[in-house]
C-alpha atoms as a PDB file:
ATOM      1  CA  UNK A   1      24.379  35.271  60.396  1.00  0.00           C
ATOM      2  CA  UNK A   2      22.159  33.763  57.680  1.00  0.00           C
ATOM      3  CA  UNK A   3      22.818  32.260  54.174  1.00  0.00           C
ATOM      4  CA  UNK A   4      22.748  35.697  52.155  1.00  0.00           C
ATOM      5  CA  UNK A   5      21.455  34.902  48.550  1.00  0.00           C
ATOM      6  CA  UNK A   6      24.373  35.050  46.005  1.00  0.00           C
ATOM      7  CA  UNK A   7      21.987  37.418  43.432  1.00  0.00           C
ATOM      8  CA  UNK A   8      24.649  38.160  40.953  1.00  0.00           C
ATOM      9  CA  UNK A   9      25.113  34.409  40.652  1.00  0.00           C
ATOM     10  CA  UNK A  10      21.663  33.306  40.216  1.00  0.00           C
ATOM     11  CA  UNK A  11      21.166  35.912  37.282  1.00  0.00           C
ATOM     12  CA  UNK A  12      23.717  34.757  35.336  1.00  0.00           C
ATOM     13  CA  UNK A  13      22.775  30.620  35.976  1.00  0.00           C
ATOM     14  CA  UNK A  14      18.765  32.163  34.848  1.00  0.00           C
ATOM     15  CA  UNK A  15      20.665  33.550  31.851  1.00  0.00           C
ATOM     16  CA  UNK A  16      22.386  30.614  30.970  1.00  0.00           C
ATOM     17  CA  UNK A  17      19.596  28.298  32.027  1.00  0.00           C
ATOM     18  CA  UNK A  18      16.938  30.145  29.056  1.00  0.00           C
ATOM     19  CA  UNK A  19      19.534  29.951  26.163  1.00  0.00           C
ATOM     20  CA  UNK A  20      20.404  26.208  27.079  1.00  0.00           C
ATOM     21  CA  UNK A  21      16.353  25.379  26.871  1.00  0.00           C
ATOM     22  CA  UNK A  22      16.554  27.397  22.986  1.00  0.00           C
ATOM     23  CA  UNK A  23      19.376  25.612  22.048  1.00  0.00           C
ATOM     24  CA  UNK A  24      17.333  22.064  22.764  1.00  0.00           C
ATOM     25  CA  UNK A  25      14.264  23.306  21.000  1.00  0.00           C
ATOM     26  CA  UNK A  26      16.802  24.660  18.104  1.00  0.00           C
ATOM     27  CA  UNK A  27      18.422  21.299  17.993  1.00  0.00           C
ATOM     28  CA  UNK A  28      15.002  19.582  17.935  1.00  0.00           C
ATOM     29  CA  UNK A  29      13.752  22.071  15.022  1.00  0.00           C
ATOM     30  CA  UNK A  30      16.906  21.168  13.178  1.00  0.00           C
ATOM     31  CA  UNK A  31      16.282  17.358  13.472  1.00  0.00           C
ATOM     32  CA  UNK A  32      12.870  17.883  12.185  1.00  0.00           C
ATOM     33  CA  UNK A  33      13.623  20.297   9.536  1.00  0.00           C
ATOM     34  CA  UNK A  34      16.180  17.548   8.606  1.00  0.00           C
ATOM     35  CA  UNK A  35      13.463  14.577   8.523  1.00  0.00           C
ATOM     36  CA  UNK A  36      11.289  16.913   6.301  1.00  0.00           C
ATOM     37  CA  UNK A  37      13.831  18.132   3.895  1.00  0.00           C
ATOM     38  CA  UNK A  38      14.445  14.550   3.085  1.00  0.00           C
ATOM     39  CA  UNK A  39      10.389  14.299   1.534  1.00  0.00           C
ATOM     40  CA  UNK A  40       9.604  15.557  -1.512  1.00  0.00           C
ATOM     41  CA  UNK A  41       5.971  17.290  -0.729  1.00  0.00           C
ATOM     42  CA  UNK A  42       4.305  14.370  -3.108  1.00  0.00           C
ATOM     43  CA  UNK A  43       5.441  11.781  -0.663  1.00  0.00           C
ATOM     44  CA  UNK A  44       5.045  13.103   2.714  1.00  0.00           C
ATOM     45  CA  UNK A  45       1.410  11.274   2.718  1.00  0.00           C
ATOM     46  CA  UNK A  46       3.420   8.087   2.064  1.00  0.00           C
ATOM     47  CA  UNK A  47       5.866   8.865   4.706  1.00  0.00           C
ATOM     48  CA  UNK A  48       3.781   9.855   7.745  1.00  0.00           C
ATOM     49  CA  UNK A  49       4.734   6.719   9.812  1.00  0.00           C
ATOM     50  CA  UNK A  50       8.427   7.621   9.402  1.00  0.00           C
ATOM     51  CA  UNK A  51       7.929  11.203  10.000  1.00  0.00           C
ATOM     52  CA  UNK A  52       5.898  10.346  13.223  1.00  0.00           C
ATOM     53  CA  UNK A  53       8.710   8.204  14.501  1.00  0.00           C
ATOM     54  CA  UNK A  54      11.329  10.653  13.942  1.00  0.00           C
ATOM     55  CA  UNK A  55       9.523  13.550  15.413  1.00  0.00           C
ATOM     56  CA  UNK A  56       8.585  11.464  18.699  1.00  0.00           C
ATOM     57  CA  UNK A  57      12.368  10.677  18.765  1.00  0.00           C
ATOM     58  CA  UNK A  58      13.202  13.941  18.550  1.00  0.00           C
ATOM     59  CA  UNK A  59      10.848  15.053  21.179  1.00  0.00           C
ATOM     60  CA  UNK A  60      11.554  12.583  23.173  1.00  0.00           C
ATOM     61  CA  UNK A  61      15.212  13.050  23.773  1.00  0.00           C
ATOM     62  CA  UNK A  62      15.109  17.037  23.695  1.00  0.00           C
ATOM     63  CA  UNK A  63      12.547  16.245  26.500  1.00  0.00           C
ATOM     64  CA  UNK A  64      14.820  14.176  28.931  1.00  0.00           C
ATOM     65  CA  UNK A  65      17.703  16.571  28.104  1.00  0.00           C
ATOM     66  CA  UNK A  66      15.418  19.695  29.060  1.00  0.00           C
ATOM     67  CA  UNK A  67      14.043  17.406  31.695  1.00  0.00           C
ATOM     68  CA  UNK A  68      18.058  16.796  33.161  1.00  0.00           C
ATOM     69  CA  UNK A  69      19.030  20.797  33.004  1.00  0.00           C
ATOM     70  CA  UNK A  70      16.178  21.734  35.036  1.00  0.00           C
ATOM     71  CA  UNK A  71      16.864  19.447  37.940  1.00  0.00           C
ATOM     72  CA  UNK A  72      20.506  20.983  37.698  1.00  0.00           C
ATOM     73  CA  UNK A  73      19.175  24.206  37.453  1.00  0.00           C
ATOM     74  CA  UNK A  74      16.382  24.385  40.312  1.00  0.00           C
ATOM     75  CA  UNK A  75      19.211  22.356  42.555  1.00  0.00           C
ATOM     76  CA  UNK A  76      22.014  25.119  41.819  1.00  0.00           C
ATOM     77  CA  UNK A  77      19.606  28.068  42.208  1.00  0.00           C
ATOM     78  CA  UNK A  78      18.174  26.752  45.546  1.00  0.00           C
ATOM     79  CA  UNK A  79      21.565  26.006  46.859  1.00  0.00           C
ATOM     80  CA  UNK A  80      22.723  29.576  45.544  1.00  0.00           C
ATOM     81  CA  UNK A  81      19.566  31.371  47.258  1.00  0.00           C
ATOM     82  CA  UNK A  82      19.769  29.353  50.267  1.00  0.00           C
ATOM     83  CA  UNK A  83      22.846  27.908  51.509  1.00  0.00           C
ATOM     84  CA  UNK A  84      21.659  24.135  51.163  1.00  0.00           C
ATOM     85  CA  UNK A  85      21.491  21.368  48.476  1.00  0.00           C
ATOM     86  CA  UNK A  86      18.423  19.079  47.811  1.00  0.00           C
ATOM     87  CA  UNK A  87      18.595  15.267  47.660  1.00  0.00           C
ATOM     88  CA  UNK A  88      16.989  13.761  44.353  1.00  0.00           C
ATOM     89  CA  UNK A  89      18.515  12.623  41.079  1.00  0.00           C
ATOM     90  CA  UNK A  90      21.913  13.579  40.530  1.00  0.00           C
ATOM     91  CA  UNK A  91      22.829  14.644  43.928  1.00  0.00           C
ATOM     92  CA  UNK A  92      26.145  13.784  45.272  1.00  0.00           C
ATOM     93  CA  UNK A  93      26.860  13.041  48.706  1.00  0.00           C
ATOM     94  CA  UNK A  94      29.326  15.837  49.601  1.00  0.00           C
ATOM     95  CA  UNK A  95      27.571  18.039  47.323  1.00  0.00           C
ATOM     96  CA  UNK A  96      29.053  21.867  47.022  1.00  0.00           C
ATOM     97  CA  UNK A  97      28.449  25.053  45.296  1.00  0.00           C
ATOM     98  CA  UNK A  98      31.651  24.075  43.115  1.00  0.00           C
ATOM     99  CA  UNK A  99      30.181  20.670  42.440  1.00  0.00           C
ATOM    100  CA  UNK A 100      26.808  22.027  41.752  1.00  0.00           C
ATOM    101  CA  UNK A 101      28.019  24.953  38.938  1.00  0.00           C
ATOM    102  CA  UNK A 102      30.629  21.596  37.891  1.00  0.00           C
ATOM    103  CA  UNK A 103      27.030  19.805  37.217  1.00  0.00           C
ATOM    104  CA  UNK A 104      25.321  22.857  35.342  1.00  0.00           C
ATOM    105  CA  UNK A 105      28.081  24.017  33.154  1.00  0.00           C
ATOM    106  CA  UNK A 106      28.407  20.408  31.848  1.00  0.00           C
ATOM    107  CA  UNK A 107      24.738  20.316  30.764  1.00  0.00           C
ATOM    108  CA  UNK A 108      24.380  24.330  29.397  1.00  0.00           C
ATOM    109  CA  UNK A 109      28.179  23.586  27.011  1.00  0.00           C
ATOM    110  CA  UNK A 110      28.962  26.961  29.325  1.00  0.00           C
ATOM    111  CA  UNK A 111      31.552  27.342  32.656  1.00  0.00           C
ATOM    112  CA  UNK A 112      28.596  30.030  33.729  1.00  0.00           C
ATOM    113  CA  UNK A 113      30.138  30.082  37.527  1.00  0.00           C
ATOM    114  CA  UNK A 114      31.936  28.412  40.184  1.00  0.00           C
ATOM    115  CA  UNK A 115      31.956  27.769  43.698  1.00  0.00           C
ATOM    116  CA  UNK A 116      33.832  27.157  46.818  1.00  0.00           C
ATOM    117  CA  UNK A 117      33.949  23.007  47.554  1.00  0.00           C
ATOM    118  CA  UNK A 118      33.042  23.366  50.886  1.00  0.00           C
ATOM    119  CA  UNK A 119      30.143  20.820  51.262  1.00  0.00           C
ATOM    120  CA  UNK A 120      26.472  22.146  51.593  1.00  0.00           C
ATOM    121  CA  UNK A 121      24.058  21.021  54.275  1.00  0.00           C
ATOM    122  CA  UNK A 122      21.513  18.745  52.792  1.00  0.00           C
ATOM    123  CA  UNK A 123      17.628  19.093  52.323  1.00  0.00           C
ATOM    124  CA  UNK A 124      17.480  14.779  51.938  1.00  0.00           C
ATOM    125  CA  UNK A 125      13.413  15.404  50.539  1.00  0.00           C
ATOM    126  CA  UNK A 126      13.537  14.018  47.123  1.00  0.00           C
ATOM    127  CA  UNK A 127      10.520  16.923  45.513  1.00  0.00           C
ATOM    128  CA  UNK A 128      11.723  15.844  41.717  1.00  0.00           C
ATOM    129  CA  UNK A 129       8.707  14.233  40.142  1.00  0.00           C
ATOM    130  CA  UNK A 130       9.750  11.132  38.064  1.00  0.00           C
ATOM    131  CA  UNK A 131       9.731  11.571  33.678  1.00  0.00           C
ATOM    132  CA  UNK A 132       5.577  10.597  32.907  1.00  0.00           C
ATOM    133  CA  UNK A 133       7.519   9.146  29.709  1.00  0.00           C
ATOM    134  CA  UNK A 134       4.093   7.909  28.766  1.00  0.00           C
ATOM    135  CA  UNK A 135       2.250  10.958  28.692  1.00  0.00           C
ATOM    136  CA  UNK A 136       5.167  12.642  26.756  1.00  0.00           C
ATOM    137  CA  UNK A 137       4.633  10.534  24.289  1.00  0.00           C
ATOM    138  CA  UNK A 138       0.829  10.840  24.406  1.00  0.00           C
ATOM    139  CA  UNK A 139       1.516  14.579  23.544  1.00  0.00           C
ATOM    140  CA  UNK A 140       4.075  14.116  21.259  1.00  0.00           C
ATOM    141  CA  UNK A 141       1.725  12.340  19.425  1.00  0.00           C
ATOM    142  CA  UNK A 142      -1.441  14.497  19.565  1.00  0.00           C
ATOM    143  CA  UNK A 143       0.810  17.190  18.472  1.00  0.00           C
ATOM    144  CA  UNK A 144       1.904  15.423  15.613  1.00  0.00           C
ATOM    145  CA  UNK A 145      -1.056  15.095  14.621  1.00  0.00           C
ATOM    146  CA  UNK A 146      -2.335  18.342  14.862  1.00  0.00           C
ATOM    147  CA  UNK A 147       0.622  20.117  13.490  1.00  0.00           C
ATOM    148  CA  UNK A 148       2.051  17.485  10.623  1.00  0.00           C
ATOM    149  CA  UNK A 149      -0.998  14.733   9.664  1.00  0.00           C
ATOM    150  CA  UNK A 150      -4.071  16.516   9.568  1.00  0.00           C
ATOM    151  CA  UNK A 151      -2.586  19.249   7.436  1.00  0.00           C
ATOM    152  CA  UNK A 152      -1.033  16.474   5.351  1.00  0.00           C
ATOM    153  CA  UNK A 153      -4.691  15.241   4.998  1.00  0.00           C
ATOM    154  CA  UNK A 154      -5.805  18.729   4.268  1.00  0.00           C
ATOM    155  CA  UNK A 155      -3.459  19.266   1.728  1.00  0.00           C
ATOM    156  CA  UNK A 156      -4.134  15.980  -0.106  1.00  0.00           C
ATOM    157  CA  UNK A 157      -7.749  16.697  -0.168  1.00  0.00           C
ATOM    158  CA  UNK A 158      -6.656  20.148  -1.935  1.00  0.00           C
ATOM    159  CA  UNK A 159      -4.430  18.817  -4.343  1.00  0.00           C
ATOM    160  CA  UNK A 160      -6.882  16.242  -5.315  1.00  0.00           C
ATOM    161  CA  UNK A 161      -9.456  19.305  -5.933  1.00  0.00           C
ATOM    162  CA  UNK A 162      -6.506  20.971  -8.221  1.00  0.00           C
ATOM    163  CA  UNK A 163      -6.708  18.461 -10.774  1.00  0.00           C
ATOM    164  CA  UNK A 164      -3.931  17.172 -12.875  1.00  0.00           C
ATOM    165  CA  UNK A 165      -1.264  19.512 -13.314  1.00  0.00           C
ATOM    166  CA  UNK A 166       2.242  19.740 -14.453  1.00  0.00           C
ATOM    167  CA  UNK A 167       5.048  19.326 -12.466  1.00  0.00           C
ATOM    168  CA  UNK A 168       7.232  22.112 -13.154  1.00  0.00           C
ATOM    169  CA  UNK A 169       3.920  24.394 -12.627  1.00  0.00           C
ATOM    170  CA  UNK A 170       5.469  27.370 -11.128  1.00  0.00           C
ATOM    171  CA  UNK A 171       2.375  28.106  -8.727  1.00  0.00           C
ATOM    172  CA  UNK A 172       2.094  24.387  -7.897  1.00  0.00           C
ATOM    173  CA  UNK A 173       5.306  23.733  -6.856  1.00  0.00           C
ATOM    174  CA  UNK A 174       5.219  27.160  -4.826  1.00  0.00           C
ATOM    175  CA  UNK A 175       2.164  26.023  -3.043  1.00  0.00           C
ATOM    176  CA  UNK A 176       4.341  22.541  -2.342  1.00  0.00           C
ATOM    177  CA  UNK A 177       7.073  24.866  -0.949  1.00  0.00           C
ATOM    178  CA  UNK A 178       4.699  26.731   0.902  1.00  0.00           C
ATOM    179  CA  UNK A 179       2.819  23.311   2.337  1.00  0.00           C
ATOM    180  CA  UNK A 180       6.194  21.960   3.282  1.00  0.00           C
ATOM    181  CA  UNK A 181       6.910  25.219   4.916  1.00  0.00           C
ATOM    182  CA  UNK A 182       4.036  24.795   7.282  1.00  0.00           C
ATOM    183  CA  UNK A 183       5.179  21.409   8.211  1.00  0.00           C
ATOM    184  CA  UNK A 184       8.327  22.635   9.220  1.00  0.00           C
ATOM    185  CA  UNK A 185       6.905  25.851  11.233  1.00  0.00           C
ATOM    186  CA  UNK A 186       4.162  24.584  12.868  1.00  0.00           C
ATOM    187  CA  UNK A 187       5.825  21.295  13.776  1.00  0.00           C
ATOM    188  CA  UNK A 188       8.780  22.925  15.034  1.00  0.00           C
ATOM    189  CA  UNK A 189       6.956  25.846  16.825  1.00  0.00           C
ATOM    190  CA  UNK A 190       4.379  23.382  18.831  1.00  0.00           C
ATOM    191  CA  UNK A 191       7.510  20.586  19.125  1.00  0.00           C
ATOM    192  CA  UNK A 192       9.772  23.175  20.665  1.00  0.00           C
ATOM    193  CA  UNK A 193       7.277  23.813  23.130  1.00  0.00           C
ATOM    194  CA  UNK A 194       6.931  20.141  23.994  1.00  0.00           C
ATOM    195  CA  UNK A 195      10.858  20.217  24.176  1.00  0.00           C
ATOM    196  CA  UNK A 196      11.491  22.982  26.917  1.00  0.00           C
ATOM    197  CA  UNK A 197       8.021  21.762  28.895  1.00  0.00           C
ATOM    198  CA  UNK A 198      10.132  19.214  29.598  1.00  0.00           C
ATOM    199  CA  UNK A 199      11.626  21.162  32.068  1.00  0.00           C
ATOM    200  CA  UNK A 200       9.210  23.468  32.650  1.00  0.00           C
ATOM    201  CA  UNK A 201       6.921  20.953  34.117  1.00  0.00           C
ATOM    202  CA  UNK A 202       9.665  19.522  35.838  1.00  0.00           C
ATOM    203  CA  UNK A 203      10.447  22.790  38.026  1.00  0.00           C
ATOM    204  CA  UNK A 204       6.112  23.811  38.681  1.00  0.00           C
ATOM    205  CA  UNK A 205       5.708  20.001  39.720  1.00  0.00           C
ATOM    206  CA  UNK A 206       8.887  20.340  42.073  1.00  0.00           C
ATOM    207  CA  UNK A 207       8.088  24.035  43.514  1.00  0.00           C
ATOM    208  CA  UNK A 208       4.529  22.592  44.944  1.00  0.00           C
ATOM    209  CA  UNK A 209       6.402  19.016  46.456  1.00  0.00           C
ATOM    210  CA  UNK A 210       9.251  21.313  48.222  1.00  0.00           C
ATOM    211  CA  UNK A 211       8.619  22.921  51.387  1.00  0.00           C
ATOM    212  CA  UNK A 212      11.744  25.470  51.314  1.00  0.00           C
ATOM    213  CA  UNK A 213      10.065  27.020  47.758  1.00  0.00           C
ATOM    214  CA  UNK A 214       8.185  30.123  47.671  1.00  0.00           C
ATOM    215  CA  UNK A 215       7.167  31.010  43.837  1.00  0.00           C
ATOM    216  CA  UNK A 216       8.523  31.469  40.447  1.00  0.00           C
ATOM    217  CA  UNK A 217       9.127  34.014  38.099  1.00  0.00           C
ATOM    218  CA  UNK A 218       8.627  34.286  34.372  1.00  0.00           C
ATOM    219  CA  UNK A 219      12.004  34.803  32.178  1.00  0.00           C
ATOM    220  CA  UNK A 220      11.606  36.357  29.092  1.00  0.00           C
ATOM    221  CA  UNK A 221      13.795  35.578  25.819  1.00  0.00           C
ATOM    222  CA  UNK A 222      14.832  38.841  24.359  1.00  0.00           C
ATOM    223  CA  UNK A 223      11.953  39.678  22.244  1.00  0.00           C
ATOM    224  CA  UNK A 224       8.653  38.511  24.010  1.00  0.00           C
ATOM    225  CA  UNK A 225       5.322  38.712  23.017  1.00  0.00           C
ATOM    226  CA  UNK A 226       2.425  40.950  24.805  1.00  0.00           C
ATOM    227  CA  UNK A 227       1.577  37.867  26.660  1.00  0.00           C
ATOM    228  CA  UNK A 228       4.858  36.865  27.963  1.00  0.00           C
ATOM    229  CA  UNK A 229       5.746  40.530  28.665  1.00  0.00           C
ATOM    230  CA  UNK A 230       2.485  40.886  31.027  1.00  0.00           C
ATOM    231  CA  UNK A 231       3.038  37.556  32.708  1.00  0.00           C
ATOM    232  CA  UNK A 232       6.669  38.311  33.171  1.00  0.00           C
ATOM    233  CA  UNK A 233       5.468  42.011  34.374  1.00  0.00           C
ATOM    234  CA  UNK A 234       3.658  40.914  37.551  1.00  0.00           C
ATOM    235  CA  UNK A 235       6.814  39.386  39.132  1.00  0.00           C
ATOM    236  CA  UNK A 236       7.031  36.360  41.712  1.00  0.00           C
ATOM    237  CA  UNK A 237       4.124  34.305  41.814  1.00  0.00           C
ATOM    238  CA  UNK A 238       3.594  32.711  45.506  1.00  0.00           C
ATOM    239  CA  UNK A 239       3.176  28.394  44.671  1.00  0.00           C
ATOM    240  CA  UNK A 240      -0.701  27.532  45.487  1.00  0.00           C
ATOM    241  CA  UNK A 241      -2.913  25.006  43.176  1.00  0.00           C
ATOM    242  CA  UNK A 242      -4.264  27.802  41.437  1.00  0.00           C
ATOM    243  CA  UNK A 243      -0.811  29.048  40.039  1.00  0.00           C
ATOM    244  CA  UNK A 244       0.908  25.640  38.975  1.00  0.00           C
ATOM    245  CA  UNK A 245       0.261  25.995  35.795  1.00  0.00           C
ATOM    246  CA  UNK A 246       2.671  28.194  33.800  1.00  0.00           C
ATOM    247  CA  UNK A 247       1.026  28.900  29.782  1.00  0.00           C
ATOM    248  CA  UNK A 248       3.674  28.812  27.490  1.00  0.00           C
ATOM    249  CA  UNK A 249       3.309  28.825  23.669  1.00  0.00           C
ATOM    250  CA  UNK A 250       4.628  27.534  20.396  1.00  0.00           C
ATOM    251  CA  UNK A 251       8.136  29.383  19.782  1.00  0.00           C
ATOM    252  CA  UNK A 252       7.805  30.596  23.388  1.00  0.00           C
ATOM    253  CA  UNK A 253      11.320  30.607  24.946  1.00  0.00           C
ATOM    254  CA  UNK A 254      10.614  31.765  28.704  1.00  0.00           C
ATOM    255  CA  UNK A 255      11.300  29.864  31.887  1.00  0.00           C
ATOM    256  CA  UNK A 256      10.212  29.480  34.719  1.00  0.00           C
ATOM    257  CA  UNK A 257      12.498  30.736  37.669  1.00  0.00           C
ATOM    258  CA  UNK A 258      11.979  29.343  40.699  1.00  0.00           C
ATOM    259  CA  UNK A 259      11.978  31.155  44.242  1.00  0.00           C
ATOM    260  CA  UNK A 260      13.530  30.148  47.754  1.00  0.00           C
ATOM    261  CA  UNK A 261      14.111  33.045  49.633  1.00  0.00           C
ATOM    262  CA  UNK A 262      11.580  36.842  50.053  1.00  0.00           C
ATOM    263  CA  UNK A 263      15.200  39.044  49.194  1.00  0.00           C
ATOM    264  CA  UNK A 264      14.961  37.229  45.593  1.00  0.00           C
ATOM    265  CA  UNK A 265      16.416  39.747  42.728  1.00  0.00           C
ATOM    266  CA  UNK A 266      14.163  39.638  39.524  1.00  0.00           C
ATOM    267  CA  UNK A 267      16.051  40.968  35.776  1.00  0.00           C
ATOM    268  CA  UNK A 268      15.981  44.098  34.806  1.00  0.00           C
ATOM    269  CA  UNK A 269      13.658  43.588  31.778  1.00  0.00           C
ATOM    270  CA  UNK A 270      10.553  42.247  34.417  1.00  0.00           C
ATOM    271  CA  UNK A 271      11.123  45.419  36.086  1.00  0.00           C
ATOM    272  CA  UNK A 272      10.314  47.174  32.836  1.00  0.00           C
ATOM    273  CA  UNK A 273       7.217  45.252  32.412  1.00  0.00           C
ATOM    274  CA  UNK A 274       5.905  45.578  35.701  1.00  0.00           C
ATOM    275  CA  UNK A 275       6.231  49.786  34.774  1.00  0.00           C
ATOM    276  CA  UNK A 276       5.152  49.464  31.681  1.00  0.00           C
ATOM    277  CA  UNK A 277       2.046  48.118  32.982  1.00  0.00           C
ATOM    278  CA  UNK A 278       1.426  50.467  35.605  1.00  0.00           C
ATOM    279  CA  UNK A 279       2.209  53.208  32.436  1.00  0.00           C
ATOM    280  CA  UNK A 280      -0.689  51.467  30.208  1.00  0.00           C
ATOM    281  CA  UNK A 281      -3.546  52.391  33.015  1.00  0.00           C
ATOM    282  CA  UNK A 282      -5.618  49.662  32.386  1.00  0.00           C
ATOM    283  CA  UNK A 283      -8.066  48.263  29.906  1.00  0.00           C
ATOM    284  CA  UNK A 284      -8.252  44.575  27.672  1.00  0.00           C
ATOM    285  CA  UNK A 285      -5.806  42.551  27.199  1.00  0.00           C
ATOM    286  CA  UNK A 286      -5.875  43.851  23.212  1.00  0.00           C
ATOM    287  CA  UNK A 287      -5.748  46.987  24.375  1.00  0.00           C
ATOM    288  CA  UNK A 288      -2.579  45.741  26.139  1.00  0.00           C
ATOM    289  CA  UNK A 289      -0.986  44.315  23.011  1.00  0.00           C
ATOM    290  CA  UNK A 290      -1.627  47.757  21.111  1.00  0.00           C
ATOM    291  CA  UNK A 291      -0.152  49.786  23.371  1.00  0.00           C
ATOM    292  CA  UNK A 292       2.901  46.891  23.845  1.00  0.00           C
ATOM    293  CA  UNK A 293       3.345  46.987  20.284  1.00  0.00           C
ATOM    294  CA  UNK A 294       3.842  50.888  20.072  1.00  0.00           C
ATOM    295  CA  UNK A 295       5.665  51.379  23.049  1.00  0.00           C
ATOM    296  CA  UNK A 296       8.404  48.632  22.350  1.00  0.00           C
ATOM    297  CA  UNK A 297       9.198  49.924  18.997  1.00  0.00           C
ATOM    298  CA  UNK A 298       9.709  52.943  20.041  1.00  0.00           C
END
């Protein structure tokens, strides 16, 4: 008989997997928020260099710990779906389901599962793609720039237009608040993103270099948006060139999930997509997020 795919299992490592990938973005938005809140909005102009450094930091290590639980993750899943473990980083000779949910809890803070320690027959190809550690900090910094020093510059040029003005101005220091505000937001939001694509780029680079993977799917957070719920909606995608790309967004929380085996089980809530877009009919994609909107508060 064959390797029979241990559903139950996989759905709760996917479950586990998405809220360990929020709790690294969370972390990161809580260092940044932290690194902001010690700026008064007068001197974040003055402080730009520090700021940078602290949010590439930040970025940076969310990144390689994102980067770490998706190698865990994809490894544990394939193992779970097909009865064998993949060579790579962190594998252990002797490797075994036991060993493998040992591995994963450790990185998610969560005992998730466990597992006979019967060792697995071993896949030796090595399809993890090294950390570009360059280009991560190439986008860290084009983000930074985007999100925290050209609105910096923006708001300078606005304040400068304001005129003199008294400190304890109730609409100026408001419009401080609300200027710091954006910082935090837009920083964290786009930073996040950086943070869990980490991993997300991790598992679409890995899916094309391994033979024994099929596809993905998409794995909503709780509350997705019209876009998410659509991509999520059309269930596994089969790996080619054309789908290795995966479109997240700022304060976007889904993951990829990858796919070894054609008797894969997707969660309930994709399910729901996929019916509520055969329901919808049809039409543009904001015709789409109307009828999303109405139909999910109902």
């Amino acid at each position: 008989m064959g390797w029979t795919p241990r559903s139950a299992e996989i759905l709760r490592a996917v479950a586990a997997y998405q809220l360990a990938q929020e709790a690294l973005a969370a972390s990161f938005a809580a260092r940044w928020a932290k690194a902001l809140a010690a700026v008064e909005a007068r001197e974040v102009a003055g402080s730009l260099s520090e700021l940078e450094a602290a949010y590439a930091a930040a970025v940076r290590e969310s990144a390689a710990a994102s980067y770490a639980l998706s190698i865990s993750f994809y490894r544990l899943v394939r193992a779970l779906e097909t009865g064998r473990v993949i060579g790579g980083p962190g594998y252990r000779p002797g490797a075994s389901l036991g060993s493998l949910w040992q591995d994963f809890n450790s990185l998610t803070g969560k005992r998730t599962g466990s597992g006979p320690r019967t060792p697995l027959p071993v896949d030796t190809r090595n399809p993890f793609p090294a950390e570009d550690l360059k280009r991560e900090a190439e986008r860290a910094a084009e983000t930074f720039r985007h999100q925290v020093a050209d609105r910096v510059a923006k708001h300078e040029r606005e304040r400068a237009g304001r005129g003199s003005a008294a400190l304890d101005d109730a609409e100026l220091m408001a419009w401080e608040r609300e200027f710091l505000e954006s910082l935090k937001t837009g920083g964290s939001g786009a930073g996040g993103m950086l943070v869990q694509d980490g991993g997300r780029d991790m598992i679409h680079t890995t899916l094309q270099n391994d033979p024994g993977a099929l596809g993905y799917y998409r794995k909503t957070d709780a509350n997705p948006c019209y876009f998410c719920a659509l991509m999520a909606g059309r269930g596994a995608i089969y790996k080619s060139k054309r789908t290795a790309a995966f479109g997240a967004h700022p304060h976007c929380h889904c993951q990829a999930v990858p796919i070894f085996s054609r008797r894969y089980q997707l969660p309930a809530a994709n399910d729901r997509f996929s019916r509520m877009w055969r329901d919808f009919g049809g039409g543009s994609l904001a015709d789409w997020r109307t009828y999303y909107s109405k139909t999910t508060k109902t």
